[in-house]
PDB file of N, CA and C in Angstrom:
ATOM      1  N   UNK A   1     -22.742   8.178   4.605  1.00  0.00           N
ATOM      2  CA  UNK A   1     -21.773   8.996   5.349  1.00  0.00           C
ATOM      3  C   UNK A   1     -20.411   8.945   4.644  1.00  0.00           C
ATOM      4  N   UNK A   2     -20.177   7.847   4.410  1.00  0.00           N
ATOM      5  CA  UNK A   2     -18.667   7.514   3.867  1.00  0.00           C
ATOM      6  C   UNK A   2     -19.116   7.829   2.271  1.00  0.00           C
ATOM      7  N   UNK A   3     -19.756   8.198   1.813  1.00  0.00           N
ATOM      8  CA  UNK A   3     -19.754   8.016   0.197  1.00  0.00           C
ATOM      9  C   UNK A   3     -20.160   9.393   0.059  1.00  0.00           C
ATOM     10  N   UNK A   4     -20.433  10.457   0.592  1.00  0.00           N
ATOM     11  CA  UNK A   4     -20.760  11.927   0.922  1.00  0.00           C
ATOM     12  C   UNK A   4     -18.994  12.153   0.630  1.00  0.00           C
ATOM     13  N   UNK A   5     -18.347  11.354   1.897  1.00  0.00           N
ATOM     14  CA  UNK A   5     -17.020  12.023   1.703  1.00  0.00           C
ATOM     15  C   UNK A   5     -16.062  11.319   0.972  1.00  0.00           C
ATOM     16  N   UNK A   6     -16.435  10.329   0.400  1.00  0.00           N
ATOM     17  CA  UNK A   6     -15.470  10.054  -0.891  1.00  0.00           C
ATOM     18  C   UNK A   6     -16.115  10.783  -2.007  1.00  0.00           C
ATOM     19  N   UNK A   7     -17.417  11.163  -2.760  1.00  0.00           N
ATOM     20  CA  UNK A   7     -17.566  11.904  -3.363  1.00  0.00           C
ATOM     21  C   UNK A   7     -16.385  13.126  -3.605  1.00  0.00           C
ATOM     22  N   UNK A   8     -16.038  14.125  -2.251  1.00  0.00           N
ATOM     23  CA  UNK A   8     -15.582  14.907  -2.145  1.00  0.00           C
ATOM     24  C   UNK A   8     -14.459  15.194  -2.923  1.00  0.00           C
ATOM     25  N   UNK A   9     -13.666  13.949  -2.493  1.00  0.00           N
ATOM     26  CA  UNK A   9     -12.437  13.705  -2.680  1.00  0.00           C
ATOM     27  C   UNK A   9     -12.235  12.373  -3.766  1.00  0.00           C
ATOM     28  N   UNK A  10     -13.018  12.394  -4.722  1.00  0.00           N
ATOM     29  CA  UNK A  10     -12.524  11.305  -5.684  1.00  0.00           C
ATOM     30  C   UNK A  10     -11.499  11.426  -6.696  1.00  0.00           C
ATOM     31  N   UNK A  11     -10.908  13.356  -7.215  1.00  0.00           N
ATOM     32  CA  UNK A  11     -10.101  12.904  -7.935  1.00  0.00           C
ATOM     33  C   UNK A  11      -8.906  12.530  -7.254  1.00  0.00           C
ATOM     34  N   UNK A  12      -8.879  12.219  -6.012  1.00  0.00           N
ATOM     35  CA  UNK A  12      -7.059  11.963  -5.431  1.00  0.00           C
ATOM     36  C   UNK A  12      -7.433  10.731  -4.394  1.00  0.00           C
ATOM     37  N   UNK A  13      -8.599   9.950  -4.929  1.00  0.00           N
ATOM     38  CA  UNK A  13      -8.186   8.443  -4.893  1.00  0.00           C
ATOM     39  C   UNK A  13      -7.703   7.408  -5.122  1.00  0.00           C
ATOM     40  N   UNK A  14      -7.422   7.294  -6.502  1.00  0.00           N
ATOM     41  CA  UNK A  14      -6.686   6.642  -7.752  1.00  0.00           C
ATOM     42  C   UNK A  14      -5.638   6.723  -7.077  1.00  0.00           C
ATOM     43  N   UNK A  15      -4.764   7.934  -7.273  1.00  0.00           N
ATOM     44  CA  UNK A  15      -3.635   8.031  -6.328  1.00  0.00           C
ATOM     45  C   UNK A  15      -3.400   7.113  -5.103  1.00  0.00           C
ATOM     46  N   UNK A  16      -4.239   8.170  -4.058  1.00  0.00           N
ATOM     47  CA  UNK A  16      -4.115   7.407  -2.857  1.00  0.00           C
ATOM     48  C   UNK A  16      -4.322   5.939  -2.733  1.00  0.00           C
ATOM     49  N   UNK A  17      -5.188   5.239  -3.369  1.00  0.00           N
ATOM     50  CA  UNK A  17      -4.946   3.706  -3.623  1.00  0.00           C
ATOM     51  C   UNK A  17      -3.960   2.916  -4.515  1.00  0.00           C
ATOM     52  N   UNK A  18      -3.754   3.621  -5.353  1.00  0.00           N
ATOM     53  CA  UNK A  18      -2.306   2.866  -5.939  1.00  0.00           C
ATOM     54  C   UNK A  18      -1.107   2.942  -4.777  1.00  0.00           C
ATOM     55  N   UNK A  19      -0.935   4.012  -4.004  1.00  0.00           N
ATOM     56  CA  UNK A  19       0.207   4.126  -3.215  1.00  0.00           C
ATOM     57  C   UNK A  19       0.166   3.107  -2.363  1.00  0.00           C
ATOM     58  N   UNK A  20      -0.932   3.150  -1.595  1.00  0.00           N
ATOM     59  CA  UNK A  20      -1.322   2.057  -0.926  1.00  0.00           C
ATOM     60  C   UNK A  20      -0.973   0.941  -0.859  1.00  0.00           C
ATOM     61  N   UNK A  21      -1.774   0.941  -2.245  1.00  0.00           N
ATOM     62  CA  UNK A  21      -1.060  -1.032  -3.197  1.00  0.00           C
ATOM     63  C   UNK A  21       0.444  -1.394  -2.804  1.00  0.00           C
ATOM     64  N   UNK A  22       0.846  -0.204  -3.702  1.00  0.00           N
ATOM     65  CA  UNK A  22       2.455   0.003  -3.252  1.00  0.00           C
ATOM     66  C   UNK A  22       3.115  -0.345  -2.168  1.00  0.00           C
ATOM     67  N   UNK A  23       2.944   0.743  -1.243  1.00  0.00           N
ATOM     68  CA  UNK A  23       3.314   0.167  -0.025  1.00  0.00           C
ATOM     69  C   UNK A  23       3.380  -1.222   0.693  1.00  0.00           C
ATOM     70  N   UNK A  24       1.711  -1.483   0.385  1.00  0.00           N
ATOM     71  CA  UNK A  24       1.181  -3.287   0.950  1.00  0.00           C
ATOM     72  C   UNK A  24       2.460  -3.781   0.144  1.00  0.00           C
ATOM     73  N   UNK A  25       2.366  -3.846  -1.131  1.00  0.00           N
ATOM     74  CA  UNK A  25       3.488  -5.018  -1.938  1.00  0.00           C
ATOM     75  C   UNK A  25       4.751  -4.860  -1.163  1.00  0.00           C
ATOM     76  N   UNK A  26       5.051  -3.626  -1.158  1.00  0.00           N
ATOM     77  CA  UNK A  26       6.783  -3.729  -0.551  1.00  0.00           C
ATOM     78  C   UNK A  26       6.664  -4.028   1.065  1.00  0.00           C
ATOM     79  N   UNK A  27       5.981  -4.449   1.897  1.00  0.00           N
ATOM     80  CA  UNK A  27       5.796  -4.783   2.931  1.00  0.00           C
ATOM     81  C   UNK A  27       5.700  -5.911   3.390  1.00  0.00           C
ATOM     82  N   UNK A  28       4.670  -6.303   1.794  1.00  0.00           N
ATOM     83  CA  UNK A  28       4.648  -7.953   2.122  1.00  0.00           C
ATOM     84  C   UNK A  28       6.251  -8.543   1.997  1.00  0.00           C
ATOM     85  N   UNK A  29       6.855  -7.612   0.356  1.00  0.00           N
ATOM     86  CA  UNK A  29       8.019  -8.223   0.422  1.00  0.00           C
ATOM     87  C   UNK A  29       8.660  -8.581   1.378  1.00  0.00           C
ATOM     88  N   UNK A  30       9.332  -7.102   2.390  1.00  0.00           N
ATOM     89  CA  UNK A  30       9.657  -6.996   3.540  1.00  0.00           C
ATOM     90  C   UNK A  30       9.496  -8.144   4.522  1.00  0.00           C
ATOM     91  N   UNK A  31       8.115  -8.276   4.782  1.00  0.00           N
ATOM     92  CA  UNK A  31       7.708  -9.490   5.877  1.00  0.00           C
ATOM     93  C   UNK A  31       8.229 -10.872   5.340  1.00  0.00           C
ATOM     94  N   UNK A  32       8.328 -11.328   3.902  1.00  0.00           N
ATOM     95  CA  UNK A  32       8.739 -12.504   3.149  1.00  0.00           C
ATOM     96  C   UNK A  32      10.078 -12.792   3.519  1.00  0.00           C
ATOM     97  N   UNK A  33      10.885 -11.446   3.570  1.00  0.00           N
ATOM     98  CA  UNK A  33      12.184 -11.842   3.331  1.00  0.00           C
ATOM     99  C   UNK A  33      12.650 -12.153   5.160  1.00  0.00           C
ATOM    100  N   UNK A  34      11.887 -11.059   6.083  1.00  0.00           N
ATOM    101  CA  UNK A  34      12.121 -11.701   7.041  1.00  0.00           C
ATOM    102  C   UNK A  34      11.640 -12.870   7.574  1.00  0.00           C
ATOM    103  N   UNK A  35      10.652 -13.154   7.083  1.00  0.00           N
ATOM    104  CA  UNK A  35      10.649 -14.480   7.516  1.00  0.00           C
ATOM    105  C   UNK A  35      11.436 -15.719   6.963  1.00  0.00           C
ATOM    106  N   UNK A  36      12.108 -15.086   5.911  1.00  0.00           N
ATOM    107  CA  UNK A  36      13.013 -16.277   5.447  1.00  0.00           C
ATOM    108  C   UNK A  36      14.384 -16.089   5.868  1.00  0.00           C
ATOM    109  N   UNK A  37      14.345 -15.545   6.622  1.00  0.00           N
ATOM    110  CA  UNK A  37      16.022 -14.835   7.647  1.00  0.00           C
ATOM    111  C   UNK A  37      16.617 -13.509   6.728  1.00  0.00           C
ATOM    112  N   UNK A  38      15.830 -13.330   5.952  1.00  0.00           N
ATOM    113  CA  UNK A  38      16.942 -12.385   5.490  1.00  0.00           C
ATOM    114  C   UNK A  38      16.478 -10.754   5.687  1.00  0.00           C
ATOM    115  N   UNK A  39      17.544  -9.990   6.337  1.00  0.00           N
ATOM    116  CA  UNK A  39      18.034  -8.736   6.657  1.00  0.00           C
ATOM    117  C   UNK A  39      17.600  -7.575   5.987  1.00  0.00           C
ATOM    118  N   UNK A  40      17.602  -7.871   4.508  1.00  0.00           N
ATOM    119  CA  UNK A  40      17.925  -6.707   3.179  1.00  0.00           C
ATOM    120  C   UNK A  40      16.317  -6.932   2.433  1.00  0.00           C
ATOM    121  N   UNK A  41      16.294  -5.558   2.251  1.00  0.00           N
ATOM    122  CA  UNK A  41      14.682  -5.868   1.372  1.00  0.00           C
ATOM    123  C   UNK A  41      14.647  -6.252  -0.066  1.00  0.00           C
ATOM    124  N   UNK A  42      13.729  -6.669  -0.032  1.00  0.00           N
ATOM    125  CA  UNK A  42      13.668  -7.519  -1.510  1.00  0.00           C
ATOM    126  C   UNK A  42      12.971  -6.848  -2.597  1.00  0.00           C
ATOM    127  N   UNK A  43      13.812  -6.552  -3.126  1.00  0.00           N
ATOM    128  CA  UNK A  43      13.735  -5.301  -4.574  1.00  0.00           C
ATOM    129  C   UNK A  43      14.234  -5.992  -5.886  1.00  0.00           C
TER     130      UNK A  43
END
C-alpha cells in the first residue's frame, strides 16, 4: 500500500527527507538550548 504510493512520488523524496532532517536538527537545537535556559536559537 505504502510502496504503490511512494513509487508515485519518488522523485520529490530526497527533497522531502532532507527538509525533514533539517527541520528535526534545528529543533533539536531549539529544545537543547531551552533546556539549558536559553531564549535565542542556536545557529
Amino acid at each position: 500500500m505504502h510502496n504503490s504510493l511512494l513509487r508515485g512520488t519518488s522523485s520529490s523524496l530526497p527533497d522531502l527527507r532532507q527538509e525533514t532532517e533539517e527541520l528535526d536538527l534545528i529543533l533539536q537545537q531549539l529544545n537543547v538550548c531551552e533546556k539549558r535556559g536559553f531564549k535565542v536559537p542556536c545557529m
